[in-house]
N, C-alpha and C. Protein backbone atom coordinates (compact mmCIF):
# COMPACT_ATOMS: atom_id res chain seq x y z
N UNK A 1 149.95 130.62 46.48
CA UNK A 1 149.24 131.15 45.33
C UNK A 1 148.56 132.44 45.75
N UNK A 2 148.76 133.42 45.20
CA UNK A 2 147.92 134.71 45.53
C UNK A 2 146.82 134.68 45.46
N UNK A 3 145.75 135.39 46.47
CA UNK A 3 144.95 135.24 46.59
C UNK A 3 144.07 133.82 47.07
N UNK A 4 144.51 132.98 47.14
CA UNK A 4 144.03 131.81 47.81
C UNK A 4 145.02 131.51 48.55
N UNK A 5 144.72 130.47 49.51
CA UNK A 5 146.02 129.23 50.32
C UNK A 5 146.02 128.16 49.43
N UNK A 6 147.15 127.81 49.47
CA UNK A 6 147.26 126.98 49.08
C UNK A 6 147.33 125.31 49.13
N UNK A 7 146.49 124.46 48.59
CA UNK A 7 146.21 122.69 49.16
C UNK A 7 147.68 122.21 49.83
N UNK A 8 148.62 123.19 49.22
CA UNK A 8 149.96 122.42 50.33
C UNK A 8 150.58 123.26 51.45
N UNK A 9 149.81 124.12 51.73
CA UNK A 9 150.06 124.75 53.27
C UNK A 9 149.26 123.63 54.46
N UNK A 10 150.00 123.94 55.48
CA UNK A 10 149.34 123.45 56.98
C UNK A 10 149.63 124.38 57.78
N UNK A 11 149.10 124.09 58.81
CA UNK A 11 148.88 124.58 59.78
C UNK A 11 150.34 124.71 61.05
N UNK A 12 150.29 126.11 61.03
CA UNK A 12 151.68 126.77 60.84
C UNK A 12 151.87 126.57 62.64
N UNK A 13 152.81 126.48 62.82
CA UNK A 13 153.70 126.48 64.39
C UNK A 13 154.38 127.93 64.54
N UNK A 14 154.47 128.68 63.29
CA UNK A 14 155.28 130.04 63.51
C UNK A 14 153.53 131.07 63.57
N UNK A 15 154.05 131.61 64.70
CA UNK A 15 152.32 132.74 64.80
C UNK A 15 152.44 134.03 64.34
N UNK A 16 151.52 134.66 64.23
CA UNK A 16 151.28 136.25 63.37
C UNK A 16 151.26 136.93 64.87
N UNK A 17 152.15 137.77 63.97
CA UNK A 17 151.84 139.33 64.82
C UNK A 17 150.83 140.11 63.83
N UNK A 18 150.12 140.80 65.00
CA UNK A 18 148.85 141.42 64.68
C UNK A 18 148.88 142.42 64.77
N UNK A 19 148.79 143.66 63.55
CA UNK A 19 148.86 145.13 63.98
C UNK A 19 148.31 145.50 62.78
N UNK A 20 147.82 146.90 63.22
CA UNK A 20 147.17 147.76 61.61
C UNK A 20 148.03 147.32 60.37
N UNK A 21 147.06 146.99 59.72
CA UNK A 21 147.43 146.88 58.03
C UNK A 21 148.47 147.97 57.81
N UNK A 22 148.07 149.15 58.06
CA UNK A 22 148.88 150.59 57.38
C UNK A 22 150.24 150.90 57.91
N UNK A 23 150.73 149.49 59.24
CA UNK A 23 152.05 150.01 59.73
C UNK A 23 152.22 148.27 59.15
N UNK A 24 151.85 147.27 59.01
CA UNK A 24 152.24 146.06 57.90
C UNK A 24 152.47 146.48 56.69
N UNK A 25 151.95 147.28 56.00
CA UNK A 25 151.95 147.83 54.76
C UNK A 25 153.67 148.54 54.77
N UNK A 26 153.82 149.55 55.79
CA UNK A 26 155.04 150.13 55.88
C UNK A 26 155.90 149.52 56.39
N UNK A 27 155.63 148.56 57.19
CA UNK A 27 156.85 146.92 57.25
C UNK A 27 157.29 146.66 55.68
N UNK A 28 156.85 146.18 54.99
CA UNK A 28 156.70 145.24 54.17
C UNK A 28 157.54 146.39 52.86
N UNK A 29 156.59 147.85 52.95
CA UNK A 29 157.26 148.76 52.00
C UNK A 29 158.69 149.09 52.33
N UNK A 30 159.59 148.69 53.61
CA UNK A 30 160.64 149.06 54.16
C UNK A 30 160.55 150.54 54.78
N UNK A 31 159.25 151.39 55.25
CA UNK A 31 159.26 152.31 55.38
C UNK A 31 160.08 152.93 56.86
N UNK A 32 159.76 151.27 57.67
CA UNK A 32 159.98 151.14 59.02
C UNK A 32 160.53 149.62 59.24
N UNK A 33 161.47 149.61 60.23
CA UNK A 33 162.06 148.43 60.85
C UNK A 33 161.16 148.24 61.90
N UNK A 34 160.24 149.43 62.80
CA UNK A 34 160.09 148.71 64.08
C UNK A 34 159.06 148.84 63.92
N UNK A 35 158.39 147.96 64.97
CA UNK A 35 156.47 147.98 65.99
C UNK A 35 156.80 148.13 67.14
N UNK A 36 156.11 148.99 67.53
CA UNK A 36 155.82 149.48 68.89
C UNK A 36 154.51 148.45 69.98
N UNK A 37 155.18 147.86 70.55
CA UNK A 37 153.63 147.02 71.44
C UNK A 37 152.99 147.23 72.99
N UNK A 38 152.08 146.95 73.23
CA UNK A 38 152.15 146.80 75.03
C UNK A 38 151.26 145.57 74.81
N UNK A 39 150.58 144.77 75.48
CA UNK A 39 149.61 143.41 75.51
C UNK A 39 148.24 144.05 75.10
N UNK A 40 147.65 143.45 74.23
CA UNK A 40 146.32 143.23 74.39
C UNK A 40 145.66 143.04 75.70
N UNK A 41 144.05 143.10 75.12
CA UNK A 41 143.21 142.54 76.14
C UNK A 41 143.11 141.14 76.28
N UNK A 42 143.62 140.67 75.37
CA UNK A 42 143.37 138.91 75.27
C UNK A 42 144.76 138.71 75.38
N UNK A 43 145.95 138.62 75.87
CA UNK A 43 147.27 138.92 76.58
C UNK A 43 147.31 138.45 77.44
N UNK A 44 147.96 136.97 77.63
CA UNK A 44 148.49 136.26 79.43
C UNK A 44 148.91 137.03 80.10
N UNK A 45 147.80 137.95 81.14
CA UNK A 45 147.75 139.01 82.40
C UNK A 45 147.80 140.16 81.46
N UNK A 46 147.56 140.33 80.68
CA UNK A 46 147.57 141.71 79.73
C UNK A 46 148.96 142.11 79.26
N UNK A 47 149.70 141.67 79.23
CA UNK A 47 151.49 142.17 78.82
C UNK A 47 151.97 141.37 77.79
N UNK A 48 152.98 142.30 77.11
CA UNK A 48 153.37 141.53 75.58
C UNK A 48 154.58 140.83 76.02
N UNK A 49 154.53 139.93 75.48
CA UNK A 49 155.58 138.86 75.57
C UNK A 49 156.23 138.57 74.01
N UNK A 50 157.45 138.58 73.67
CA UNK A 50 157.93 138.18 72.24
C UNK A 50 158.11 136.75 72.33
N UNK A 51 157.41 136.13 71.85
CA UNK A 51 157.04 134.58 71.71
C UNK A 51 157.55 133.88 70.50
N UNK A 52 158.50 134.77 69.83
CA UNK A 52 158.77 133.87 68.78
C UNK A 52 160.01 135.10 67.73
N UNK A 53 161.30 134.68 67.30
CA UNK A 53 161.84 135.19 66.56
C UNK A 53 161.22 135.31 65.05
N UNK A 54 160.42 134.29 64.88
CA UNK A 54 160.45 134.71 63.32
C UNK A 54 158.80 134.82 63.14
N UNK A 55 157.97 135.33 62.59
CA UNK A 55 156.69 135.60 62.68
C UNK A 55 155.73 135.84 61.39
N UNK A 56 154.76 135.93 60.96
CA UNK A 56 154.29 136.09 59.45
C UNK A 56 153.44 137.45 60.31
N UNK A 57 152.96 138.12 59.37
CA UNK A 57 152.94 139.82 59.42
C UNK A 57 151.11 139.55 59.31
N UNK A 58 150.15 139.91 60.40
CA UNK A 58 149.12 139.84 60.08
C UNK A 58 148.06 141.07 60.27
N UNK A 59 147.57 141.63 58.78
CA UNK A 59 147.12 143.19 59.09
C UNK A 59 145.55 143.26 59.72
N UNK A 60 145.48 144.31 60.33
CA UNK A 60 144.57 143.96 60.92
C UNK A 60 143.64 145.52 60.38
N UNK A 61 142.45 145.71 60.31
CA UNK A 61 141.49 147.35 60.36
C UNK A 61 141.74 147.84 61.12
N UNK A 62 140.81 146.87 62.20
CA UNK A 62 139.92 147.73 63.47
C UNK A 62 141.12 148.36 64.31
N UNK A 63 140.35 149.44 64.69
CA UNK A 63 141.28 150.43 65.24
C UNK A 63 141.97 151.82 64.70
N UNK A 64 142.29 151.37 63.34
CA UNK A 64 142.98 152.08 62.57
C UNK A 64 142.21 153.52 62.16
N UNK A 65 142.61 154.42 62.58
CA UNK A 65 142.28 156.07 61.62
C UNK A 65 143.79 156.64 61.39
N UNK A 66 143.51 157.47 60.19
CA UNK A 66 144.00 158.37 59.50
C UNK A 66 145.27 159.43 60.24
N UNK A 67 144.15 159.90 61.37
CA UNK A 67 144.60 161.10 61.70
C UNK A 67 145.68 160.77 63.09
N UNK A 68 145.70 159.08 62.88
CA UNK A 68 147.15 158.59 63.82
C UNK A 68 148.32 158.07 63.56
N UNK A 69 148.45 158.47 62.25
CA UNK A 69 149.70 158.39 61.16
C UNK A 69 149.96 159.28 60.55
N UNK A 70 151.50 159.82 60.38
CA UNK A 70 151.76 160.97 59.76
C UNK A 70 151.32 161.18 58.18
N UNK A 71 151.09 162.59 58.06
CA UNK A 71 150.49 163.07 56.76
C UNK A 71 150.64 162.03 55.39
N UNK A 72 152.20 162.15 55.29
CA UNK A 72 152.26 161.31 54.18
C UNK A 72 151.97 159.62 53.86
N UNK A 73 151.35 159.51 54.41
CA UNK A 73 151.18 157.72 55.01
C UNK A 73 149.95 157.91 55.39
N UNK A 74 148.99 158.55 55.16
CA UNK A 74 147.47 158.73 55.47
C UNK A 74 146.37 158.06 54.37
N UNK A 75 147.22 157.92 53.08
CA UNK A 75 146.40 156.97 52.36
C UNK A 75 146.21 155.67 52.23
N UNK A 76 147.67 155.07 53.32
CA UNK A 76 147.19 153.82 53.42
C UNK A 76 146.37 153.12 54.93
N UNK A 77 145.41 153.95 55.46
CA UNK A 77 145.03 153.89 55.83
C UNK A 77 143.70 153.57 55.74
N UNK A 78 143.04 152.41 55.52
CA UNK A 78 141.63 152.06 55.39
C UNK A 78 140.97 151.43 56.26
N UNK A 79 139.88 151.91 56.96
CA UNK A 79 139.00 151.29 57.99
C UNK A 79 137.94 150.23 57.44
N UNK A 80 138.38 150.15 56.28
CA UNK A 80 136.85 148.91 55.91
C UNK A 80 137.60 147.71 55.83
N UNK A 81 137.29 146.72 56.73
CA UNK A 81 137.35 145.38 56.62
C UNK A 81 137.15 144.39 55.19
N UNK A 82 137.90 143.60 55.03
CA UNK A 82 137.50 143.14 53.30
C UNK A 82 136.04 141.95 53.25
N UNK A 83 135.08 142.45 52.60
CA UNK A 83 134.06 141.89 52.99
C UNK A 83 134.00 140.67 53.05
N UNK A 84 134.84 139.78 52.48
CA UNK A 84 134.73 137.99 53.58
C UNK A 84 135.75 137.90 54.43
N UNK A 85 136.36 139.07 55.46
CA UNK A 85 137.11 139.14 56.08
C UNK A 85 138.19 138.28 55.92
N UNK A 86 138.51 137.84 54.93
CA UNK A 86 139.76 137.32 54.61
C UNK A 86 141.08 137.72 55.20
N UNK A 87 142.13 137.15 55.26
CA UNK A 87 143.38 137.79 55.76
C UNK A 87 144.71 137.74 54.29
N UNK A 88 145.05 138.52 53.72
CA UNK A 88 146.03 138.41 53.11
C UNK A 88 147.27 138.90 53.80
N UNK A 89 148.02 138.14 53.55
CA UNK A 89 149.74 137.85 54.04
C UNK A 89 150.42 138.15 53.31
N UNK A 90 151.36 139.65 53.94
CA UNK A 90 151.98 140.25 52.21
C UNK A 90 153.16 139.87 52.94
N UNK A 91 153.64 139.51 54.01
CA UNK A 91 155.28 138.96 54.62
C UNK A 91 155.20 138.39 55.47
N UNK A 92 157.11 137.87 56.14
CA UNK A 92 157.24 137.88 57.33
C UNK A 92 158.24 138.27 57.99
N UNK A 93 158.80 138.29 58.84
CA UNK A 93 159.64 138.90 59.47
C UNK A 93 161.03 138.15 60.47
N UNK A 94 161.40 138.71 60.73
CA UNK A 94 162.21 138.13 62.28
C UNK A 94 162.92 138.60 62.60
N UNK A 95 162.60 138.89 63.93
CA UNK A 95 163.15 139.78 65.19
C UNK A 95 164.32 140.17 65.14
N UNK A 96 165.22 141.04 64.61
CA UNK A 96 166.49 141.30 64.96
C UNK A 96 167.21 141.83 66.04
N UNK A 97 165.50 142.91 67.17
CA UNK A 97 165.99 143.15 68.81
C UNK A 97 165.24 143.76 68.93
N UNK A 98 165.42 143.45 70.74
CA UNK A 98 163.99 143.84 71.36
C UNK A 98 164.85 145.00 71.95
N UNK A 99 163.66 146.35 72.26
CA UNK A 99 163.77 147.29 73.58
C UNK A 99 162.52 146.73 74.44
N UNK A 100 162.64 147.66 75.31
CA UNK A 100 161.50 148.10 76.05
C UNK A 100 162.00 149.72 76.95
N UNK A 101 160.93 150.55 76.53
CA UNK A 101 160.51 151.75 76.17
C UNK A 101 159.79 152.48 77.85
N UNK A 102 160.12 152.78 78.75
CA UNK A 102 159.28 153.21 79.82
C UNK A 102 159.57 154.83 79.83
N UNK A 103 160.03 155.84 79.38
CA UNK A 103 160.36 157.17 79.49
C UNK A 103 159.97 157.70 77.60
N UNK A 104 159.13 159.09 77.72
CA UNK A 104 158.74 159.84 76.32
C UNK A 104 160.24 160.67 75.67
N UNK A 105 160.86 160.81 76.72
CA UNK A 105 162.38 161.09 76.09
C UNK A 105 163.22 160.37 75.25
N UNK A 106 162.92 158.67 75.78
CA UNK A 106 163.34 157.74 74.84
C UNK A 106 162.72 157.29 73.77
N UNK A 107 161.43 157.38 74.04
CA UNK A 107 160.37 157.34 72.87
C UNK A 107 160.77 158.66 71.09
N UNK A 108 161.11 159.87 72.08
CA UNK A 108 161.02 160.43 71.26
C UNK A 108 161.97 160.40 69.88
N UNK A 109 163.17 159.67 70.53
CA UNK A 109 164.33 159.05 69.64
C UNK A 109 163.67 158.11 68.63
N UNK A 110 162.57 157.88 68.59
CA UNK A 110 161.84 156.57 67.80
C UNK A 110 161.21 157.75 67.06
N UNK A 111 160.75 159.00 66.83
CA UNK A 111 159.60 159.62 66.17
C UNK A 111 159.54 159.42 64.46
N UNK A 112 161.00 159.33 63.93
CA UNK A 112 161.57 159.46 62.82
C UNK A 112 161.46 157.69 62.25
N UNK A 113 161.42 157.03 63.42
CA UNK A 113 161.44 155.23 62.44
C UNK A 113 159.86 154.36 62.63
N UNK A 114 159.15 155.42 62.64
CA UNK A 114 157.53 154.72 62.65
C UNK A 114 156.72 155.67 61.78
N UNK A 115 155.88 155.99 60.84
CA UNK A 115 154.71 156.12 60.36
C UNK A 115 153.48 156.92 61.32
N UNK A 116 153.68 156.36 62.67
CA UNK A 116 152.72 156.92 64.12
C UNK A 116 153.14 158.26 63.79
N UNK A 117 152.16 159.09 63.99
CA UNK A 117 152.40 160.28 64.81
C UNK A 117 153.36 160.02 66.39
N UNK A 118 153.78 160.93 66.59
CA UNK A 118 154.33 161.36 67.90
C UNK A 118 153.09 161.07 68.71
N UNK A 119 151.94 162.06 68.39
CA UNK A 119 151.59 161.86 69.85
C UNK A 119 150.83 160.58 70.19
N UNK A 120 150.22 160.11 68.66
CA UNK A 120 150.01 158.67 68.91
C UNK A 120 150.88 157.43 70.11
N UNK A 121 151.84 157.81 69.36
CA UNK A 121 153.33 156.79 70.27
C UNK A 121 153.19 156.98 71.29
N UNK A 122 152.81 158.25 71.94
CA UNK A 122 153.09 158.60 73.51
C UNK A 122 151.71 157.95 73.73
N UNK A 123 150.90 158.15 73.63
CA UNK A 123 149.58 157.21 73.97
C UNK A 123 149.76 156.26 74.23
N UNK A 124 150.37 155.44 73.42
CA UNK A 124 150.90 153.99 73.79
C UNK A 124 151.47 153.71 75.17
N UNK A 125 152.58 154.45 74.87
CA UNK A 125 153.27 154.68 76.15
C UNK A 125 152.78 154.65 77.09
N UNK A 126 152.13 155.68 77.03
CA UNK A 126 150.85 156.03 78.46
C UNK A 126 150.05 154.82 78.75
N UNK A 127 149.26 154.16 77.61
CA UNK A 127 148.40 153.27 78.70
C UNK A 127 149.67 152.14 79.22
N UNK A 128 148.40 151.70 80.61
CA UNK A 128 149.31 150.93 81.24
C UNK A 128 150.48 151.40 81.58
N UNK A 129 150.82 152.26 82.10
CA UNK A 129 151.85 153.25 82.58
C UNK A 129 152.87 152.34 83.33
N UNK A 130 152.43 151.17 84.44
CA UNK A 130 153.24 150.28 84.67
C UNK A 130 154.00 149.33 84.06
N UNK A 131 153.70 149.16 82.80
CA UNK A 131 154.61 148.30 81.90
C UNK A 131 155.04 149.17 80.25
N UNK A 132 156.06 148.85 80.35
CA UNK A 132 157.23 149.23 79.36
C UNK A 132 156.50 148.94 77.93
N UNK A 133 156.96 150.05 77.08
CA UNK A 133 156.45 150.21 75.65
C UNK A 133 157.87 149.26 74.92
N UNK A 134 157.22 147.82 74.17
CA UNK A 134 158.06 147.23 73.55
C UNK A 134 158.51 148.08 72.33
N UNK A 135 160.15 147.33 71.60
CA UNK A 135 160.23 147.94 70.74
C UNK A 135 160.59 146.37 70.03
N UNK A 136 159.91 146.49 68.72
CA UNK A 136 160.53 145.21 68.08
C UNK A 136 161.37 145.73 66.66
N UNK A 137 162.63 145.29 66.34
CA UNK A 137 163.12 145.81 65.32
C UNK A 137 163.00 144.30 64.41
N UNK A 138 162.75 144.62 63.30
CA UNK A 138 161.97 143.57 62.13
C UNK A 138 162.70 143.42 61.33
N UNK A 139 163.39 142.31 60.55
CA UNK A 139 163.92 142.02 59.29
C UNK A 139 162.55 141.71 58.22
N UNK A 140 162.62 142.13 57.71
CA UNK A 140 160.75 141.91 57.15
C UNK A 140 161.33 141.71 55.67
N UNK A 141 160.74 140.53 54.80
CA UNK A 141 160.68 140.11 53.95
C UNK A 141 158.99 139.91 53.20
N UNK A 142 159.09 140.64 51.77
CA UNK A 142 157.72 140.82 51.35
C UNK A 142 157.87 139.53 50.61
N UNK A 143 156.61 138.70 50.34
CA UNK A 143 156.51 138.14 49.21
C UNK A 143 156.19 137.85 48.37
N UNK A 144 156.83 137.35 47.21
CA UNK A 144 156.69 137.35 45.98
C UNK A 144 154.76 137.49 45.72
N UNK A 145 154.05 136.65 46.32
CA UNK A 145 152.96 136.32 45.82
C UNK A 145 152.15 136.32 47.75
N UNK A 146 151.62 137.45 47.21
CA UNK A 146 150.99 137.54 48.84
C UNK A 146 150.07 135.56 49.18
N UNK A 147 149.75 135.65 50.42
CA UNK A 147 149.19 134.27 50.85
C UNK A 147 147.68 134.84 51.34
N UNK A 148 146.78 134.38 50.69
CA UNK A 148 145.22 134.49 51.12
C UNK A 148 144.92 133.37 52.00
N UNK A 149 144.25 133.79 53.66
CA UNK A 149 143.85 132.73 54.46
C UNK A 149 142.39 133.23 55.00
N UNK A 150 141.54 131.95 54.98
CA UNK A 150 139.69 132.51 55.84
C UNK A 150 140.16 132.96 57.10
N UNK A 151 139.72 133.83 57.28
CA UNK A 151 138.81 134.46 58.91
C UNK A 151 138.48 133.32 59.56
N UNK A 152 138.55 133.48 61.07
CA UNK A 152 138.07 132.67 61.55
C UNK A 152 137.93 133.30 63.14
N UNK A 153 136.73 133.36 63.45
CA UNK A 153 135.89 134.33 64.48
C UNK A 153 137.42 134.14 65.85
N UNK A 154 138.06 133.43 66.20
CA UNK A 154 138.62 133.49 67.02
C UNK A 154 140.28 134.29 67.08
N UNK A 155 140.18 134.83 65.49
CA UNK A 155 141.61 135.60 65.41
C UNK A 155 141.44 136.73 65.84
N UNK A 156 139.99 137.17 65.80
CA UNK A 156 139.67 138.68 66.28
C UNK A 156 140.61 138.73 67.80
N UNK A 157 139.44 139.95 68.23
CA UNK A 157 139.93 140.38 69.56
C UNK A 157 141.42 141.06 70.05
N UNK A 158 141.90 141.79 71.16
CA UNK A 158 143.02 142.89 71.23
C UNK A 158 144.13 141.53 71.39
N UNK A 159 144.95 141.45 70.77
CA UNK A 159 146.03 140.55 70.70
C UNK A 159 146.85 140.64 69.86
N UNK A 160 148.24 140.42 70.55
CA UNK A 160 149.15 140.58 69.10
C UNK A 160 149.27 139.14 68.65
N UNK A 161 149.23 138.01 69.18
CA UNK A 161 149.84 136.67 68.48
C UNK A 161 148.56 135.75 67.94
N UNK A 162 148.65 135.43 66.85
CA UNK A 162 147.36 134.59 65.90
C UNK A 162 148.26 133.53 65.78
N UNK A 163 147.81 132.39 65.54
CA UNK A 163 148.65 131.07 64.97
C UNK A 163 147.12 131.38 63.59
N UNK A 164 147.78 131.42 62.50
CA UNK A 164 146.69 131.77 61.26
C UNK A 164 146.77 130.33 60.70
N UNK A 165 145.57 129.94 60.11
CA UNK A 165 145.49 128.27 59.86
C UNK A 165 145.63 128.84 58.22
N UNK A 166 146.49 127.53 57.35
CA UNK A 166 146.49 127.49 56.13
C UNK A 166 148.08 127.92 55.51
N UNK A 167 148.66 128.52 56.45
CA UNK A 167 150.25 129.20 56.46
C UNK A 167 151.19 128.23 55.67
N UNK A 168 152.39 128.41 55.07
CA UNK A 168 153.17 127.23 55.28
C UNK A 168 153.86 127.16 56.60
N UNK A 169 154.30 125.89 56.94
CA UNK A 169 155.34 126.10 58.45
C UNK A 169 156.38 126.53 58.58
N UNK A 170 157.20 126.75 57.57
CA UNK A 170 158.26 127.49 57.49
C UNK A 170 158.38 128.50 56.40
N UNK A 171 158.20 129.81 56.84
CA UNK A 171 157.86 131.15 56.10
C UNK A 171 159.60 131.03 55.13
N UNK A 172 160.54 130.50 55.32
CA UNK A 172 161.43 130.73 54.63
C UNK A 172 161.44 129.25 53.55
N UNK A 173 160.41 128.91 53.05
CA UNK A 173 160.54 128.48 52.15
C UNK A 173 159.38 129.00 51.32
N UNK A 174 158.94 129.88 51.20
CA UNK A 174 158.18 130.78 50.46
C UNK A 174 158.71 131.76 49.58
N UNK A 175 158.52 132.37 48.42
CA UNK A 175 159.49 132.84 47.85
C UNK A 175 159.64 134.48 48.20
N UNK A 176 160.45 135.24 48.39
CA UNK A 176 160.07 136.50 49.11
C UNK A 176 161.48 137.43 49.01
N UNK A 177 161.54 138.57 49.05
CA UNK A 177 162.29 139.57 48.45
C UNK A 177 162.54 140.40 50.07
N UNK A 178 163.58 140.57 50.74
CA UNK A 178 163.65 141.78 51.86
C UNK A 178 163.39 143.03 51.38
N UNK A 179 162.41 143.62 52.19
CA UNK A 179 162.17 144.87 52.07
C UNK A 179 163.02 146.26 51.91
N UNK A 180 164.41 145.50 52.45
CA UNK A 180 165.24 145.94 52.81
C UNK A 180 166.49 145.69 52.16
N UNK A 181 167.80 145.93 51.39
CA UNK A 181 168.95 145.51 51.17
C UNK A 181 169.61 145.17 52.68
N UNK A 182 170.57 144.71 52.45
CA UNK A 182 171.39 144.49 53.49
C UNK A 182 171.99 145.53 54.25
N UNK A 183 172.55 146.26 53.43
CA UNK A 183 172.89 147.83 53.61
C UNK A 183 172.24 148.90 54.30
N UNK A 184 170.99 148.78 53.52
CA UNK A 184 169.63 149.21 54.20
C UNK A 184 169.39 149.16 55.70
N UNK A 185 169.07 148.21 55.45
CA UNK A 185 168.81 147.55 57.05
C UNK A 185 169.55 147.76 58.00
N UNK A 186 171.01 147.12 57.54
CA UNK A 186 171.48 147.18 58.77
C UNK A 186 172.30 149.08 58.96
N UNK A 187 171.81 149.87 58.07
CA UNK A 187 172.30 150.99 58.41
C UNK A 187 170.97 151.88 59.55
N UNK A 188 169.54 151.15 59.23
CA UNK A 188 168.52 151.50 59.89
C UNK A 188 168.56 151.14 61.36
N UNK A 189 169.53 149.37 61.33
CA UNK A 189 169.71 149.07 62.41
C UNK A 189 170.35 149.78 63.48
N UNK A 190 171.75 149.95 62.54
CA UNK A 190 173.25 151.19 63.93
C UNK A 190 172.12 152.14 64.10
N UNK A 191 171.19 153.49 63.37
CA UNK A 191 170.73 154.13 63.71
C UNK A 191 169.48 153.77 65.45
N UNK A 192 169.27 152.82 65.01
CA UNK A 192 168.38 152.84 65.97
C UNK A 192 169.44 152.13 67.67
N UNK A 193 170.50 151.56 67.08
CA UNK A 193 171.64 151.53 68.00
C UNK A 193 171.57 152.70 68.68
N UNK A 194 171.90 153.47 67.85
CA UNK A 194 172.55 154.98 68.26
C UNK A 194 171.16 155.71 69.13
N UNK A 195 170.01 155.70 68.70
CA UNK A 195 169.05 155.84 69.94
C UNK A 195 168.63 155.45 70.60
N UNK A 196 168.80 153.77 71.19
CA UNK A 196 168.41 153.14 71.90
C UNK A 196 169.32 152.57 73.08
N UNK A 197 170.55 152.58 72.15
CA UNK A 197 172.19 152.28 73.11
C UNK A 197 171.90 150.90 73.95
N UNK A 198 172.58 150.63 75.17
CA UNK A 198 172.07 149.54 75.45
C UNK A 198 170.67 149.09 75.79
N UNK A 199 169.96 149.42 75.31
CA UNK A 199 168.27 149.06 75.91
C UNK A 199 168.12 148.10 74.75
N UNK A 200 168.88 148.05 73.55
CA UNK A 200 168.38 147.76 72.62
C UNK A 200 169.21 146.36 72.70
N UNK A 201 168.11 144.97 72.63
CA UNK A 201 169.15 143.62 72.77
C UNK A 201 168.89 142.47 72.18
N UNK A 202 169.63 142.07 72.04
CA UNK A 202 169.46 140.71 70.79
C UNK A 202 167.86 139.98 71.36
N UNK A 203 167.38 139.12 70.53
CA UNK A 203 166.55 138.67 70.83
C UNK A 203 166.71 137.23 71.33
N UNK A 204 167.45 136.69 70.77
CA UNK A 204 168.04 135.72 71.61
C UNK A 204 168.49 135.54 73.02
């Protein structure tokens, strides 16, 4: 039910990935197939690990400015938290392939399929210089009727994976539209073939 959870959700076994609202927003709008990751601070030894093919999309503020997303994509950018910190769930996703990213030459082949600025991306890159900039390519499905779930003080903090309480357990029985045609997608997909070549690999 929009805007609330609903009395017949539980408590979900599939976990959220956690990233700015304004690059969930451009998931979900089909603007972009991929997220770019390295580990949080709250991260087993600090490094990202893909823990799960299929995932529900969880947006996050903090962190987020303006002036680290390209021009046209600057309005969905909002730093105010929703005042009962609620979480709304506008999708979910699943993994269609992983990279991992250690050179700005290869990065730069990505400038055109993210929302980031360039030099944002290379930032990424940069910290933690010893471990590789993930690439996750997303089948992302919006749905029909976004899912409202409470806050709960322990989702905070630098992390990409939330297990969000109130979810259903299986995101594919929710009703939901791909962001993407088939066509779409998988023509976004060969492209990113074509710049990633073999780095780029099933997730399985």
């Amino acid at each position: 039910m929009a805007g609330s959870s609903s009395s017949s959700t539980t408590d979900t076994g599939v976990p959220a990935l956690k990233e700015w609202a304004a690059i969930i927003h451009a998931l979900v709008a089909g603007e972009q197939i991929i997220d770019l990751r390295k580990g949080g601070l709250r991260e087993d030894g600090r490094h990202f690990a893909v823990k799960t093919t299929r995932l529900w999309l969880y947006p996050t503020y903090a962190h987020q400015r303006a002036e680290l997303v390209k021009p046209a994509y600057r309005h969905w950018v909002d730093t105010t938290e929703p005042a009962d910190q609620a979480i709304t769930v506008a999708g979910w996703a699943e993994v269609a392939g992983v990279a991992s990213v250690t050179d700005a030459d290869t990065l730069a082949e990505l400038d055109g399929r993210t929302i980031w600025t360039s030099a944002y991306a290379e930032s990424r890159l940069a910290w933690k210089p010893r471990d590789p900039l993930w690439v996750l390519a997303l089948r992302v499905h919006r749905l029909d009727e976004p899912i409202t779930v409470a806050y709960r003080r322990d989702y905070g903090g630098c992390t990409s994976w939330v297990d969000l309480d109130g979810l259903p357990a299986d995101p594919t029985t929710v009703p939901a539209t791909p962001a993407l045609s088939d066509v779409a997608f998988d023509a976004r997909m060969q492209g990113l073939r074509d710049a990633l070549g073999d780095a780029l690999l099933d997730p399985g």
